[in-house]
PDB file of N, CA and C in Angstrom:
ATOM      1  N   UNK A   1       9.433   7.430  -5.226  1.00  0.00           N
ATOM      2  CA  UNK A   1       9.970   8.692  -5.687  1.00  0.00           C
ATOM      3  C   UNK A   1      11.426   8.474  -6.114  1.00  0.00           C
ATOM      4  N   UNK A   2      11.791   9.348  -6.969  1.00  0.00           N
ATOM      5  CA  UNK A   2      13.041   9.246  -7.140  1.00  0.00           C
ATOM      6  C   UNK A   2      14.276   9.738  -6.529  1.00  0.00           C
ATOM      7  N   UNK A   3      15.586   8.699  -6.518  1.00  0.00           N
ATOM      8  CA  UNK A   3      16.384   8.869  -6.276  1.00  0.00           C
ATOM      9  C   UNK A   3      16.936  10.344  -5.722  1.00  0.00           C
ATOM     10  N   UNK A   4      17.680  10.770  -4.804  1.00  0.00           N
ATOM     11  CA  UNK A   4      18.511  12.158  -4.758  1.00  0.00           C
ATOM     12  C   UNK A   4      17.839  12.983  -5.163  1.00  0.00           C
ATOM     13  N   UNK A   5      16.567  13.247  -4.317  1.00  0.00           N
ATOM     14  CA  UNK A   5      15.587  14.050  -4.106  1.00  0.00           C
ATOM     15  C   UNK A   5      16.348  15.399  -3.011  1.00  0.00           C
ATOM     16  N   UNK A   6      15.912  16.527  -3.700  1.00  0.00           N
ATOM     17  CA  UNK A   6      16.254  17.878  -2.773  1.00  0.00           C
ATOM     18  C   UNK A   6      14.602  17.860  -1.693  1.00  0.00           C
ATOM     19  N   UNK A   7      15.148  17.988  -0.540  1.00  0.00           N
ATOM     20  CA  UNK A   7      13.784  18.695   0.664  1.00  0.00           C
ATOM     21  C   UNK A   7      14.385  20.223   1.115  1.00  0.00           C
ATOM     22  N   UNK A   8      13.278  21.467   0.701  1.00  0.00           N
ATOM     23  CA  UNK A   8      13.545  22.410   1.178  1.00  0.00           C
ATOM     24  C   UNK A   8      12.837  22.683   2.745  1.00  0.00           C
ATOM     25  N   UNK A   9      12.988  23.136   3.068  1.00  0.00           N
ATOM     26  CA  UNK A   9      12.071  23.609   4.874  1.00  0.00           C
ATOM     27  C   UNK A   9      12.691  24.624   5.071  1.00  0.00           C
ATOM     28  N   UNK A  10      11.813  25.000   5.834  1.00  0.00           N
ATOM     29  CA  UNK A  10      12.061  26.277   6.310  1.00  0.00           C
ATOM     30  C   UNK A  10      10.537  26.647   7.329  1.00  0.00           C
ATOM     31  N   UNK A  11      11.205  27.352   8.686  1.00  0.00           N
ATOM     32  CA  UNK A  11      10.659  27.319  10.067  1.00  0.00           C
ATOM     33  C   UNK A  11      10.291  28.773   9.860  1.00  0.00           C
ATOM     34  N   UNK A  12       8.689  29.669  10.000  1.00  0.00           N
ATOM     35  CA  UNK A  12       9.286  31.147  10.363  1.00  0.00           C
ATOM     36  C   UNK A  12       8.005  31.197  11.419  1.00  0.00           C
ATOM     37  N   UNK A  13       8.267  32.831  12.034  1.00  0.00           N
ATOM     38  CA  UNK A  13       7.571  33.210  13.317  1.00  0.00           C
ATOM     39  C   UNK A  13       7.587  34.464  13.040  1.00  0.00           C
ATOM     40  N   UNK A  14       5.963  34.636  13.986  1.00  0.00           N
ATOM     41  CA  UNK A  14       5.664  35.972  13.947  1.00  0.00           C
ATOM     42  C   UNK A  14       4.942  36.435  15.228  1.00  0.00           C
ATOM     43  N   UNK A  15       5.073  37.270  15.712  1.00  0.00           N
ATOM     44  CA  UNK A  15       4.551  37.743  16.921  1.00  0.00           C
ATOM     45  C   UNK A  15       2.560  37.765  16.854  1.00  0.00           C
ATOM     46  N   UNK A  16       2.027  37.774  15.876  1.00  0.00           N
ATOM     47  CA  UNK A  16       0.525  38.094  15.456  1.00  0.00           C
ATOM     48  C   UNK A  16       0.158  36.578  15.157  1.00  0.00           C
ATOM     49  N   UNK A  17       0.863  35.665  14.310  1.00  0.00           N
ATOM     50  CA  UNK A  17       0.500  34.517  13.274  1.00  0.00           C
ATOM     51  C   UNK A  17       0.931  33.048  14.233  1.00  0.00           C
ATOM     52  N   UNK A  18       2.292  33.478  15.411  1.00  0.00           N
ATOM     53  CA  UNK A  18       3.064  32.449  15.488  1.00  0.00           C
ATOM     54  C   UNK A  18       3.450  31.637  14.824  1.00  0.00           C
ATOM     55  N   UNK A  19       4.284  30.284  15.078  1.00  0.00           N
ATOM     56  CA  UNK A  19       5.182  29.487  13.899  1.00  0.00           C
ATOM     57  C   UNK A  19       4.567  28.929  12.541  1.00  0.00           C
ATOM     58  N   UNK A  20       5.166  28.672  11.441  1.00  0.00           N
ATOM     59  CA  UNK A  20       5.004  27.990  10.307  1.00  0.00           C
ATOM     60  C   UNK A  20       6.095  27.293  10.023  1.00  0.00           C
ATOM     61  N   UNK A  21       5.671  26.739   9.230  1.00  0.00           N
ATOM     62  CA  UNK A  21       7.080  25.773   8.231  1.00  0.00           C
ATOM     63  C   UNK A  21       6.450  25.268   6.945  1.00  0.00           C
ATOM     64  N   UNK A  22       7.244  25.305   6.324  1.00  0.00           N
ATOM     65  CA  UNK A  22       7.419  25.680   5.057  1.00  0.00           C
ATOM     66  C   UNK A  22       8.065  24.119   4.009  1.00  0.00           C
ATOM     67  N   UNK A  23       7.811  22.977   3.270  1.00  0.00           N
ATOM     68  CA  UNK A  23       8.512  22.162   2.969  1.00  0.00           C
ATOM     69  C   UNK A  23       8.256  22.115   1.115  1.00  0.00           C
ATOM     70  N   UNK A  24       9.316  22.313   0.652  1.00  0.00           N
ATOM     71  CA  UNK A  24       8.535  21.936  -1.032  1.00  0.00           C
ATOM     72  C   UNK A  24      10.004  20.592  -1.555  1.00  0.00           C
ATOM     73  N   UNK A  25       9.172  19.445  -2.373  1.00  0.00           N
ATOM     74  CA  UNK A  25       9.495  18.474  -2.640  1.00  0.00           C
ATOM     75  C   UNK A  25       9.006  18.162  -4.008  1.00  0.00           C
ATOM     76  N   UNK A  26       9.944  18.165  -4.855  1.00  0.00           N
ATOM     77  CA  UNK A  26       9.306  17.480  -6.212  1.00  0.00           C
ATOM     78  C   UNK A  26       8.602  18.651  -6.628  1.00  0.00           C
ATOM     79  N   UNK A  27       8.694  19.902  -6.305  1.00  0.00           N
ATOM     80  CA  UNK A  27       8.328  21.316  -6.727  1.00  0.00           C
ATOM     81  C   UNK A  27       6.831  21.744  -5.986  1.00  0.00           C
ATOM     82  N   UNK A  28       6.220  20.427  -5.533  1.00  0.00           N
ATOM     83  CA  UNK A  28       5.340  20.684  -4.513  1.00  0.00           C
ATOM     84  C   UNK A  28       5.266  21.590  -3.033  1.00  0.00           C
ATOM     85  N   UNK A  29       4.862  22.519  -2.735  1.00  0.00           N
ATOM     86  CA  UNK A  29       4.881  22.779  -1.246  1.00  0.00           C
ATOM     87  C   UNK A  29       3.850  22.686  -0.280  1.00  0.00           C
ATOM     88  N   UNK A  30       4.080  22.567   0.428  1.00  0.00           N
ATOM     89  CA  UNK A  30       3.465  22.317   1.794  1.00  0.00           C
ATOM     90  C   UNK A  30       3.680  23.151   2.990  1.00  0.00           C
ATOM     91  N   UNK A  31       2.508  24.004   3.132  1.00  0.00           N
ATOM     92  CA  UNK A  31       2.417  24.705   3.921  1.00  0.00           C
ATOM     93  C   UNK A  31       2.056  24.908   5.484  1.00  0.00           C
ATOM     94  N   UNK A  32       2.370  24.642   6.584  1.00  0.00           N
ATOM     95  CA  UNK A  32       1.308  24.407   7.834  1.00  0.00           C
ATOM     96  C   UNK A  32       1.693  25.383   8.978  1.00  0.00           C
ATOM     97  N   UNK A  33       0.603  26.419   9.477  1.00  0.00           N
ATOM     98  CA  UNK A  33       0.374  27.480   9.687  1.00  0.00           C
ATOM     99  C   UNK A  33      -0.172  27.436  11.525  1.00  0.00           C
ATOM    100  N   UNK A  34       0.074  28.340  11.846  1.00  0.00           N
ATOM    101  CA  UNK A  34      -0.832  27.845  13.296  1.00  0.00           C
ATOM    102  C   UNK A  34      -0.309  27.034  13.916  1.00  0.00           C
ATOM    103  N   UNK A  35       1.154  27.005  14.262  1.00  0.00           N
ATOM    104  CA  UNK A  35       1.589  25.855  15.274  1.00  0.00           C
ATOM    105  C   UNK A  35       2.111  26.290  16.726  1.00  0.00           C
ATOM    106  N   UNK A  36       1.622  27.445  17.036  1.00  0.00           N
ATOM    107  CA  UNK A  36       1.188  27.823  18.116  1.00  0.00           C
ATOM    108  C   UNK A  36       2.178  28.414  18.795  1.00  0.00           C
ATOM    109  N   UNK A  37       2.849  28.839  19.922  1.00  0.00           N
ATOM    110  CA  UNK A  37       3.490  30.010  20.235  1.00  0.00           C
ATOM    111  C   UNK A  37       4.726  29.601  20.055  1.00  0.00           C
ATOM    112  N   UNK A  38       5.768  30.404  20.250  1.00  0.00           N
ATOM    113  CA  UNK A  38       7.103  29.666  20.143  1.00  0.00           C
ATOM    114  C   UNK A  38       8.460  30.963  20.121  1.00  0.00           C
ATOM    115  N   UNK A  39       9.343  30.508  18.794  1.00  0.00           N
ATOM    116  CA  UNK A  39      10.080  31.248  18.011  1.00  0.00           C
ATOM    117  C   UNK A  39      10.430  30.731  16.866  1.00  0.00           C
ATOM    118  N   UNK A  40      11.424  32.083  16.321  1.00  0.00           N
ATOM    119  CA  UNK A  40      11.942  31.620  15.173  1.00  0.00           C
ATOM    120  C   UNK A  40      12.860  30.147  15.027  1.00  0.00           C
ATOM    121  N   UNK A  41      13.430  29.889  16.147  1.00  0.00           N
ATOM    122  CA  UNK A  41      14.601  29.124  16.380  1.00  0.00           C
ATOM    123  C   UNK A  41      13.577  27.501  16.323  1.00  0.00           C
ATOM    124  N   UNK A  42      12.580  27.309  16.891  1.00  0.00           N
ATOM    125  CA  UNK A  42      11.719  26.298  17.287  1.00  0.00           C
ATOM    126  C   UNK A  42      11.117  26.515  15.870  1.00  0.00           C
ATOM    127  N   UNK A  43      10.638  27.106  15.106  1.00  0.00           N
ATOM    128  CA  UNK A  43       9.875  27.098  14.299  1.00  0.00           C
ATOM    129  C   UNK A  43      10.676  26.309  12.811  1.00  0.00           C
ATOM    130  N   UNK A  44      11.878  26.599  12.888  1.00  0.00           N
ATOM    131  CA  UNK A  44      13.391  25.682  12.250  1.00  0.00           C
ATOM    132  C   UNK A  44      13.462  24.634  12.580  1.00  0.00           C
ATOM    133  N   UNK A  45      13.606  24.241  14.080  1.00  0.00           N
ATOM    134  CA  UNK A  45      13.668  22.940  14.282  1.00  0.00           C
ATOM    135  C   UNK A  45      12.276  22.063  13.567  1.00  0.00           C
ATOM    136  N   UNK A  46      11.387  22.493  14.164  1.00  0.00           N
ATOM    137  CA  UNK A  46      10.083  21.986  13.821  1.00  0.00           C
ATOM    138  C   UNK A  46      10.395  21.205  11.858  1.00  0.00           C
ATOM    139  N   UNK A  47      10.543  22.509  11.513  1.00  0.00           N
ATOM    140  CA  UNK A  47      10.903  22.308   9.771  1.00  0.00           C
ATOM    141  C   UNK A  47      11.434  21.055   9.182  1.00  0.00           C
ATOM    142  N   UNK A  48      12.484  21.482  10.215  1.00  0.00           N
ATOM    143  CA  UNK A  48      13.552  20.149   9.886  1.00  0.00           C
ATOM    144  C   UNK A  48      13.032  19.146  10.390  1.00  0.00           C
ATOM    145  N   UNK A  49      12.273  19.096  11.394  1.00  0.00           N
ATOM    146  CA  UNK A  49      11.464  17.273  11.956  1.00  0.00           C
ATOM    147  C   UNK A  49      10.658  17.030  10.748  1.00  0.00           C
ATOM    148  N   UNK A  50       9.676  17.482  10.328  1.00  0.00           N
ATOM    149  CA  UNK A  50       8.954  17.934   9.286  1.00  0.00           C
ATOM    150  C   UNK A  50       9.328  17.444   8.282  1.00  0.00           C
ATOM    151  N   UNK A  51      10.573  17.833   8.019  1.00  0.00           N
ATOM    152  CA  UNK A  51      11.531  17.213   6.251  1.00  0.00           C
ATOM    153  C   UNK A  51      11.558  16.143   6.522  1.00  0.00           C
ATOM    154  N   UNK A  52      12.366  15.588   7.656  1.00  0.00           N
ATOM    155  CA  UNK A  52      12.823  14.379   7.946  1.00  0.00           C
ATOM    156  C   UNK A  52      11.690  13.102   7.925  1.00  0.00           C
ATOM    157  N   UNK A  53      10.942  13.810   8.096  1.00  0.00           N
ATOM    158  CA  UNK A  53       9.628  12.925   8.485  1.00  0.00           C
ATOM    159  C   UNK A  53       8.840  12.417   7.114  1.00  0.00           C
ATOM    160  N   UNK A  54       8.541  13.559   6.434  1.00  0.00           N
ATOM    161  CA  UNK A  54       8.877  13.208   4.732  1.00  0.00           C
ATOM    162  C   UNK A  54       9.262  12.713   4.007  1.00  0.00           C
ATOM    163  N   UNK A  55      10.963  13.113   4.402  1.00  0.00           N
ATOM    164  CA  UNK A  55      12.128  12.006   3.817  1.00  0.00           C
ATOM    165  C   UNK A  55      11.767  10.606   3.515  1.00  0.00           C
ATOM    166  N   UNK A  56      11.276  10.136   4.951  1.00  0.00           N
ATOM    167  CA  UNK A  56      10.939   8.852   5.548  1.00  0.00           C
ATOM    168  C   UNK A  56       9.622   8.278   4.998  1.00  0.00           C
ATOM    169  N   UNK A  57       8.691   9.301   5.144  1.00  0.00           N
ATOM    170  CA  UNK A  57       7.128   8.411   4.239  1.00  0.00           C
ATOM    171  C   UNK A  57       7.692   8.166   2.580  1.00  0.00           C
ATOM    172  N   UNK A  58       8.335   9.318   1.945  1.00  0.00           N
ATOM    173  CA  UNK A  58       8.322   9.672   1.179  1.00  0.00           C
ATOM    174  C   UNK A  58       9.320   8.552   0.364  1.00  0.00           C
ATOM    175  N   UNK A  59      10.171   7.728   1.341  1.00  0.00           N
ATOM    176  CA  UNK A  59      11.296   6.732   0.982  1.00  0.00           C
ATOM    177  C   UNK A  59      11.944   6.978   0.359  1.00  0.00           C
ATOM    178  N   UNK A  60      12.513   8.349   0.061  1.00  0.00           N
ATOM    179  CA  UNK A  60      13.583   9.064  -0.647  1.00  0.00           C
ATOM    180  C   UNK A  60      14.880   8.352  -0.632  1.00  0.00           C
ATOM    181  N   UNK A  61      15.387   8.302  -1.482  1.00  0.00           N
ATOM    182  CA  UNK A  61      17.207   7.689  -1.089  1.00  0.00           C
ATOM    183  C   UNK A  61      17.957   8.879  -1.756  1.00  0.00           C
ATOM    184  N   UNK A  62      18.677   8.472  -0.697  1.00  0.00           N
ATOM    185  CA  UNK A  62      19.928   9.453  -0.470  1.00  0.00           C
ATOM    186  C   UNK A  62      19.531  11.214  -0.400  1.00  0.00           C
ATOM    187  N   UNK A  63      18.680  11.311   0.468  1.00  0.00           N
ATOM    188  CA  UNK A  63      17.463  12.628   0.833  1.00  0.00           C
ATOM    189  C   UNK A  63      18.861  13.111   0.932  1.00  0.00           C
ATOM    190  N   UNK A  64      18.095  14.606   0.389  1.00  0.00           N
ATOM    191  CA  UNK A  64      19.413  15.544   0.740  1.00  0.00           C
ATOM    192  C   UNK A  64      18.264  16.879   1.096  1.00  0.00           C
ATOM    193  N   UNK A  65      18.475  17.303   2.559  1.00  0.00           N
ATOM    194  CA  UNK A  65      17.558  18.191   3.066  1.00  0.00           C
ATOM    195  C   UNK A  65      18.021  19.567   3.316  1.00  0.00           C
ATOM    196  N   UNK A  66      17.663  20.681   2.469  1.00  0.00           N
ATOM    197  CA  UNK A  66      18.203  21.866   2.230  1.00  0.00           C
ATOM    198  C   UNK A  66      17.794  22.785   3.279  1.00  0.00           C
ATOM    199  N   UNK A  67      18.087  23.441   4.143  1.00  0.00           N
ATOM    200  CA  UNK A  67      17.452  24.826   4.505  1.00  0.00           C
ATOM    201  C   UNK A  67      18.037  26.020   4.761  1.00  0.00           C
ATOM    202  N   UNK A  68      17.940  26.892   5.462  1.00  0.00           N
ATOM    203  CA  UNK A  68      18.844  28.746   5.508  1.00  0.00           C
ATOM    204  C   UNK A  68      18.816  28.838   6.933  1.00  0.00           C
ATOM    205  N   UNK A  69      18.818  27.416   7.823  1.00  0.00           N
ATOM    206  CA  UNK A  69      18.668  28.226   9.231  1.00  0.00           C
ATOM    207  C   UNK A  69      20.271  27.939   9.824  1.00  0.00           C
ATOM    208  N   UNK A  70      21.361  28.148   9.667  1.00  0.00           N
ATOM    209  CA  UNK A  70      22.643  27.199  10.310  1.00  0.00           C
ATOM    210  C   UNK A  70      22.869  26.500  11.466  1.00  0.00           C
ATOM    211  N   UNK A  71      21.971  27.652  12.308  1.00  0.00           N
ATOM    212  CA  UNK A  71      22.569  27.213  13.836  1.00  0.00           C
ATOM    213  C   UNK A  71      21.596  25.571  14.138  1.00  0.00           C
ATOM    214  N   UNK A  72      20.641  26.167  13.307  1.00  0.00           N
ATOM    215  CA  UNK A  72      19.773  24.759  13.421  1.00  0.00           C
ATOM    216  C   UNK A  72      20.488  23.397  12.889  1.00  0.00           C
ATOM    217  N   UNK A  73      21.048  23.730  11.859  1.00  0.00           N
ATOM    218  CA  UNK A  73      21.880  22.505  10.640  1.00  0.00           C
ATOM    219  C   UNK A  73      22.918  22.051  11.557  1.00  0.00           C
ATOM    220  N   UNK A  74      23.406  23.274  12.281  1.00  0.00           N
ATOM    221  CA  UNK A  74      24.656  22.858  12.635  1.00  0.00           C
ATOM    222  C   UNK A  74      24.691  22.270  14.010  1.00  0.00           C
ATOM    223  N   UNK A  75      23.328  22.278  14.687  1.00  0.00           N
ATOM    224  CA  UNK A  75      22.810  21.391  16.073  1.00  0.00           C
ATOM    225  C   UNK A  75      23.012  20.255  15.509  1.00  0.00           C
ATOM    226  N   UNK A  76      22.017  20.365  14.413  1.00  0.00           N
ATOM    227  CA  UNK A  76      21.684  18.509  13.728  1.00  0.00           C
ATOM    228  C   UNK A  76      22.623  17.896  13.389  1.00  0.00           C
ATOM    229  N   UNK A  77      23.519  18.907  12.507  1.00  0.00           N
ATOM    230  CA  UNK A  77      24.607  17.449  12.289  1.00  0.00           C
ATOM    231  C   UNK A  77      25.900  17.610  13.177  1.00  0.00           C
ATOM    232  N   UNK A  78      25.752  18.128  14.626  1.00  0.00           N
ATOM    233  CA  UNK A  78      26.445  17.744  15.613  1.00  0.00           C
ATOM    234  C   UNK A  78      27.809  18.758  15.485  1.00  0.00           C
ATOM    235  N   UNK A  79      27.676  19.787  14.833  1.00  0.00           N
ATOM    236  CA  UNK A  79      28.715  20.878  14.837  1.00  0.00           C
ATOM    237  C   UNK A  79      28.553  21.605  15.546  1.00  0.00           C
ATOM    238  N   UNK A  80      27.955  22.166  16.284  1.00  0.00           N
ATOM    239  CA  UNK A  80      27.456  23.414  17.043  1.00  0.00           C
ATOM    240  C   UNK A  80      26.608  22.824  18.622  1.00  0.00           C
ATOM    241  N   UNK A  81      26.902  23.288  19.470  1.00  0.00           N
ATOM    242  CA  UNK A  81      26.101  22.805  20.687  1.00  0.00           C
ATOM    243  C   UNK A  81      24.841  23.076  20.751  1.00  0.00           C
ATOM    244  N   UNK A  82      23.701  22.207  21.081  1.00  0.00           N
ATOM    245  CA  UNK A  82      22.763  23.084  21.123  1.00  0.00           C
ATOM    246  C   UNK A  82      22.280  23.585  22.331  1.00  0.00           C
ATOM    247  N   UNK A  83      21.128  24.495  22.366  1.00  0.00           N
ATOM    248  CA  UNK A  83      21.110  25.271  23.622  1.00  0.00           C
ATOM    249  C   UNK A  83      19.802  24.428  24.436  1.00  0.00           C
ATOM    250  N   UNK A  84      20.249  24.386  25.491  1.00  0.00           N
ATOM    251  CA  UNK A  84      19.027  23.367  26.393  1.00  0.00           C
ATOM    252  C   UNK A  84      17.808  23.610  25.797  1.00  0.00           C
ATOM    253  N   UNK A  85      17.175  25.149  25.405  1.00  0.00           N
ATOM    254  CA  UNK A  85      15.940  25.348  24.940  1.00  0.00           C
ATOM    255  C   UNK A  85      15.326  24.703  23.962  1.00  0.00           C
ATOM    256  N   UNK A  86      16.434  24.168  23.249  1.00  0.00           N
ATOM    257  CA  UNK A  86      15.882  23.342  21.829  1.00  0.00           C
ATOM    258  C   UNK A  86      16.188  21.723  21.981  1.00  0.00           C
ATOM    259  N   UNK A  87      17.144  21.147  23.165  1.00  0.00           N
ATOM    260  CA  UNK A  87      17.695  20.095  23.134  1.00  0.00           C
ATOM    261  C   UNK A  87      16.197  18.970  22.658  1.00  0.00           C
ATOM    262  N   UNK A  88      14.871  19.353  23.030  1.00  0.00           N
ATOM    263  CA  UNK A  88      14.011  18.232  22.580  1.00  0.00           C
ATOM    264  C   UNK A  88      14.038  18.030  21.310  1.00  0.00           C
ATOM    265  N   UNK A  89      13.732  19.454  20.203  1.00  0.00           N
ATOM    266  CA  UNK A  89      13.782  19.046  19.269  1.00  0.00           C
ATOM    267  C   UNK A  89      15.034  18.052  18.861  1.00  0.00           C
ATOM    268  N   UNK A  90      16.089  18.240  19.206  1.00  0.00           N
ATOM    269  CA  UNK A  90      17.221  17.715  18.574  1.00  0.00           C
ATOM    270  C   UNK A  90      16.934  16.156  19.037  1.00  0.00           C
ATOM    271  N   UNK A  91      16.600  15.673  20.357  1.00  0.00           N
ATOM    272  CA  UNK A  91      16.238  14.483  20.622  1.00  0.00           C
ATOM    273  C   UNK A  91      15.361  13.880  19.895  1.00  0.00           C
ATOM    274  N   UNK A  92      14.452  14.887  19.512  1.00  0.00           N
ATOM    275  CA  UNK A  92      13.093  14.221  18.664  1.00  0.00           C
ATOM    276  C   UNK A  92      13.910  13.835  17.316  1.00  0.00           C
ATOM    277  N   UNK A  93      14.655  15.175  16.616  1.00  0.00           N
ATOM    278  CA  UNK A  93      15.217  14.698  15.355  1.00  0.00           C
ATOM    279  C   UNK A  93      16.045  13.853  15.308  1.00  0.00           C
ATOM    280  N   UNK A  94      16.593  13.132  16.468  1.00  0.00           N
ATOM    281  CA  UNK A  94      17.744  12.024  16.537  1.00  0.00           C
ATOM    282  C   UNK A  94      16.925  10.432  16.739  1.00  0.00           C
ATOM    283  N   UNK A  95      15.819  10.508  16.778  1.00  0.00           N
ATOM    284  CA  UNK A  95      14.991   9.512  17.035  1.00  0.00           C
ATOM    285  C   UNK A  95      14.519   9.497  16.217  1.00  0.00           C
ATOM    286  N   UNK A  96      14.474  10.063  15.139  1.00  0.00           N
ATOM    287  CA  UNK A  96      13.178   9.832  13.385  1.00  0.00           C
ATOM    288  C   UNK A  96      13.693   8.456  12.860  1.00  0.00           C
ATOM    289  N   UNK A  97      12.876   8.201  12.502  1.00  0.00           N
ATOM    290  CA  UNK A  97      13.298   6.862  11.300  1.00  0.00           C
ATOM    291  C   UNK A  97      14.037   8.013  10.340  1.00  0.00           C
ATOM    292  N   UNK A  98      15.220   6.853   9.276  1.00  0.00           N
ATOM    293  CA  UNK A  98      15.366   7.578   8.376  1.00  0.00           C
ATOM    294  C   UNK A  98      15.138   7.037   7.201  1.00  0.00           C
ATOM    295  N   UNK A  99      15.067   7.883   5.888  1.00  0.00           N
ATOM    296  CA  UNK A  99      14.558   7.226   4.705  1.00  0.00           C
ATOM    297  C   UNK A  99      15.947   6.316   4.222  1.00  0.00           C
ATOM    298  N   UNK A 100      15.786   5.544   2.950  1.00  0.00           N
ATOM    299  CA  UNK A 100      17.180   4.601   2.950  1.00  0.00           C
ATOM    300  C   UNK A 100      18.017   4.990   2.330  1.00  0.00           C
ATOM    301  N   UNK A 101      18.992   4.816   2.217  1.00  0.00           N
ATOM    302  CA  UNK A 101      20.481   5.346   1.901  1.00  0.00           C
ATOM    303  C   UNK A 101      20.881   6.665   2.613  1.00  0.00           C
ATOM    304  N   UNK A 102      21.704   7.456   2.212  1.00  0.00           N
ATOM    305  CA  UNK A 102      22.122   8.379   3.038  1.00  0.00           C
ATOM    306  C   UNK A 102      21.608   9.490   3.176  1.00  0.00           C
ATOM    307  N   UNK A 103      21.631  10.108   4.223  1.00  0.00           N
ATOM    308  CA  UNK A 103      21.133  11.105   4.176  1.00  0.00           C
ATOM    309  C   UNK A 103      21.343  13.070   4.412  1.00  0.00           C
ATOM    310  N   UNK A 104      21.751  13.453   3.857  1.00  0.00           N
ATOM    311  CA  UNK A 104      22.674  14.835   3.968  1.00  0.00           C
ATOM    312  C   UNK A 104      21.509  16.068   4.575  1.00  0.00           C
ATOM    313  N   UNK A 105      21.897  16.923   5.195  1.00  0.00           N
ATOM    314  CA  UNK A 105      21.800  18.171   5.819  1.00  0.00           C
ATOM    315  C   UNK A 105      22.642  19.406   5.453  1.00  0.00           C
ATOM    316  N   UNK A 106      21.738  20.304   4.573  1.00  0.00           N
ATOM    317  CA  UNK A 106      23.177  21.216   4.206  1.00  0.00           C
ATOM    318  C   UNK A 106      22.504  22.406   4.703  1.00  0.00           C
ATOM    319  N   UNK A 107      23.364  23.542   4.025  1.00  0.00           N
ATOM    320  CA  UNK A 107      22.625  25.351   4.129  1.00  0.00           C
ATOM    321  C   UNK A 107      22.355  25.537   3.181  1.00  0.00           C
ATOM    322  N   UNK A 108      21.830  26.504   2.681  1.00  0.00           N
ATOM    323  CA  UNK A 108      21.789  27.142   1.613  1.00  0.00           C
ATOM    324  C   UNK A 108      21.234  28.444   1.787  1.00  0.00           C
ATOM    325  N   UNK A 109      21.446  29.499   0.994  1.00  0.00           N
ATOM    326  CA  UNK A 109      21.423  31.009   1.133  1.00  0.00           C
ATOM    327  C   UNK A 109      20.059  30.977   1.361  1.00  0.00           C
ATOM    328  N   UNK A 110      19.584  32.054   1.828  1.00  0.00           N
ATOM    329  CA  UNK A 110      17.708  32.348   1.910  1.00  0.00           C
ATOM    330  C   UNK A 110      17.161  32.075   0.760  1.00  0.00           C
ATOM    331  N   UNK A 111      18.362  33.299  -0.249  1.00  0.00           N
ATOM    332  CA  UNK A 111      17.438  32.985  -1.549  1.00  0.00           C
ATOM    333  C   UNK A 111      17.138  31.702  -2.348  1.00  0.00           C
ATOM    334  N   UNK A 112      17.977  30.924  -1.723  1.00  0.00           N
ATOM    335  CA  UNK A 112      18.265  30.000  -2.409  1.00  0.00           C
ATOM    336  C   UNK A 112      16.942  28.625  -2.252  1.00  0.00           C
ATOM    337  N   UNK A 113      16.745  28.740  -1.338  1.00  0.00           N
ATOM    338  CA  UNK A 113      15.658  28.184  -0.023  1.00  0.00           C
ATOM    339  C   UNK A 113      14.332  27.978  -0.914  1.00  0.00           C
ATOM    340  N   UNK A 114      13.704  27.098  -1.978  1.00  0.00           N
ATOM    341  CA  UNK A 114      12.656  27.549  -2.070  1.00  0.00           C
ATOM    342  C   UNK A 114      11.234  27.281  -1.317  1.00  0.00           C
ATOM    343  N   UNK A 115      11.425  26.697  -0.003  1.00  0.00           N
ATOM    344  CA  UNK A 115      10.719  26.874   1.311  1.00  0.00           C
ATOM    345  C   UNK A 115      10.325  28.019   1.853  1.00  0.00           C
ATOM    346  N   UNK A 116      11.361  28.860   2.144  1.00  0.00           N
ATOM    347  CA  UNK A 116      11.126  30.392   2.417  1.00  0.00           C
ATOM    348  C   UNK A 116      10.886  30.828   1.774  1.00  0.00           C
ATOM    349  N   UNK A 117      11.057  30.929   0.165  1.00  0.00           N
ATOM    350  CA  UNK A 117      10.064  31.740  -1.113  1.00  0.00           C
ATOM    351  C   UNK A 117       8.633  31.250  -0.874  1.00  0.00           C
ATOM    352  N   UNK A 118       8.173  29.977  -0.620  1.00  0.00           N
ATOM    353  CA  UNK A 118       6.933  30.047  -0.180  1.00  0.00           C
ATOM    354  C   UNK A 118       6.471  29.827   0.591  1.00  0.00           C
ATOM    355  N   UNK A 119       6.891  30.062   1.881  1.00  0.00           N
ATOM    356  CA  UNK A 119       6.850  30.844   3.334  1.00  0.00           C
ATOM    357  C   UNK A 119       6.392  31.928   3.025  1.00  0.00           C
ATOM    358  N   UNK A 120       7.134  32.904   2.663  1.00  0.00           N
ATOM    359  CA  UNK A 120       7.082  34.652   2.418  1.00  0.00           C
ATOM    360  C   UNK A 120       5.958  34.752   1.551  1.00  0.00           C
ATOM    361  N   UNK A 121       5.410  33.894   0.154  1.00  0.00           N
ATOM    362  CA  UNK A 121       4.550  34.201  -0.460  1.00  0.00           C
ATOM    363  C   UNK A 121       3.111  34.264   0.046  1.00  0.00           C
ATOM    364  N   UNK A 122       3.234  33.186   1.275  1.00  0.00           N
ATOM    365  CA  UNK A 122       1.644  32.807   1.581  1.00  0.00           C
ATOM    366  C   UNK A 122       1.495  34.135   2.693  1.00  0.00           C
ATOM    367  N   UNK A 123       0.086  33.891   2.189  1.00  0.00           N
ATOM    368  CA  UNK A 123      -0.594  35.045   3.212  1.00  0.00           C
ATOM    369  C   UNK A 123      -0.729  34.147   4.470  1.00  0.00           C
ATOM    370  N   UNK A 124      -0.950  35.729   5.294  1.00  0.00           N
ATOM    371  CA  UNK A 124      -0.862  34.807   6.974  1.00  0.00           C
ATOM    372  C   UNK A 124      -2.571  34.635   6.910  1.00  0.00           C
TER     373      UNK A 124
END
């Protein structure tokens, strides 16, 4: 794949559906539904293992992984404390292989997200 590839993700939850996440790459998305009880906050992390994990099959260089959740972004790239409840994910995401060259974590607005545009589109 090519070079300075964007990964969108995006984690959501629902009290009826429970978690999803949401990943589109190369304008492709990928949807996976049914990941069983949780929250919104876990359902982000999840996302982001998810991208990362992608990143990595996917051998992206210089992955640059987009999403709208902050507090999550800002666990991962070590700005923000995280809260014991999530510390696995963050262990899990600190243990991924990564794809080669560098690799960035940013925000971006909801709208901006096109993970959560097709999050929100799919039916539950």
């Amino acid at each position: 794949m090519a070079a300075r590839v964007k990964l969108f993700f995006d984690g959501g939850y629902s009290p009826a559906a429970g978690m999803a996440t949401a990943l589109v790459v190369g304008g492709r998305a990928e949807i996976h539904r049914d990941l069983g009880p949780g929250g919104s906050m876990a359902a982000e992390w999840l996302a982001l293992i998810a991208a990362m994990r992608a990143a990595h099959a996917l051998c992206l260089t210089d992955a640059l992984l987009l999403g709208d959740a902050a507090a999550v972004i800002a666990q991962a790239n070590g700005t923000a404390k995280c809260p014991p409840d999530c510390a696995r994910y963050l262990e899990t995401f600190r243990a991924l292989p990564r794809p080669p060259g560098r690799v960035r974590l940013r925000w971006i607005k909801r709208t901006q997200n096109l993970a959560g545009i097709a999050l929100a589109r799919t039916p539950i």
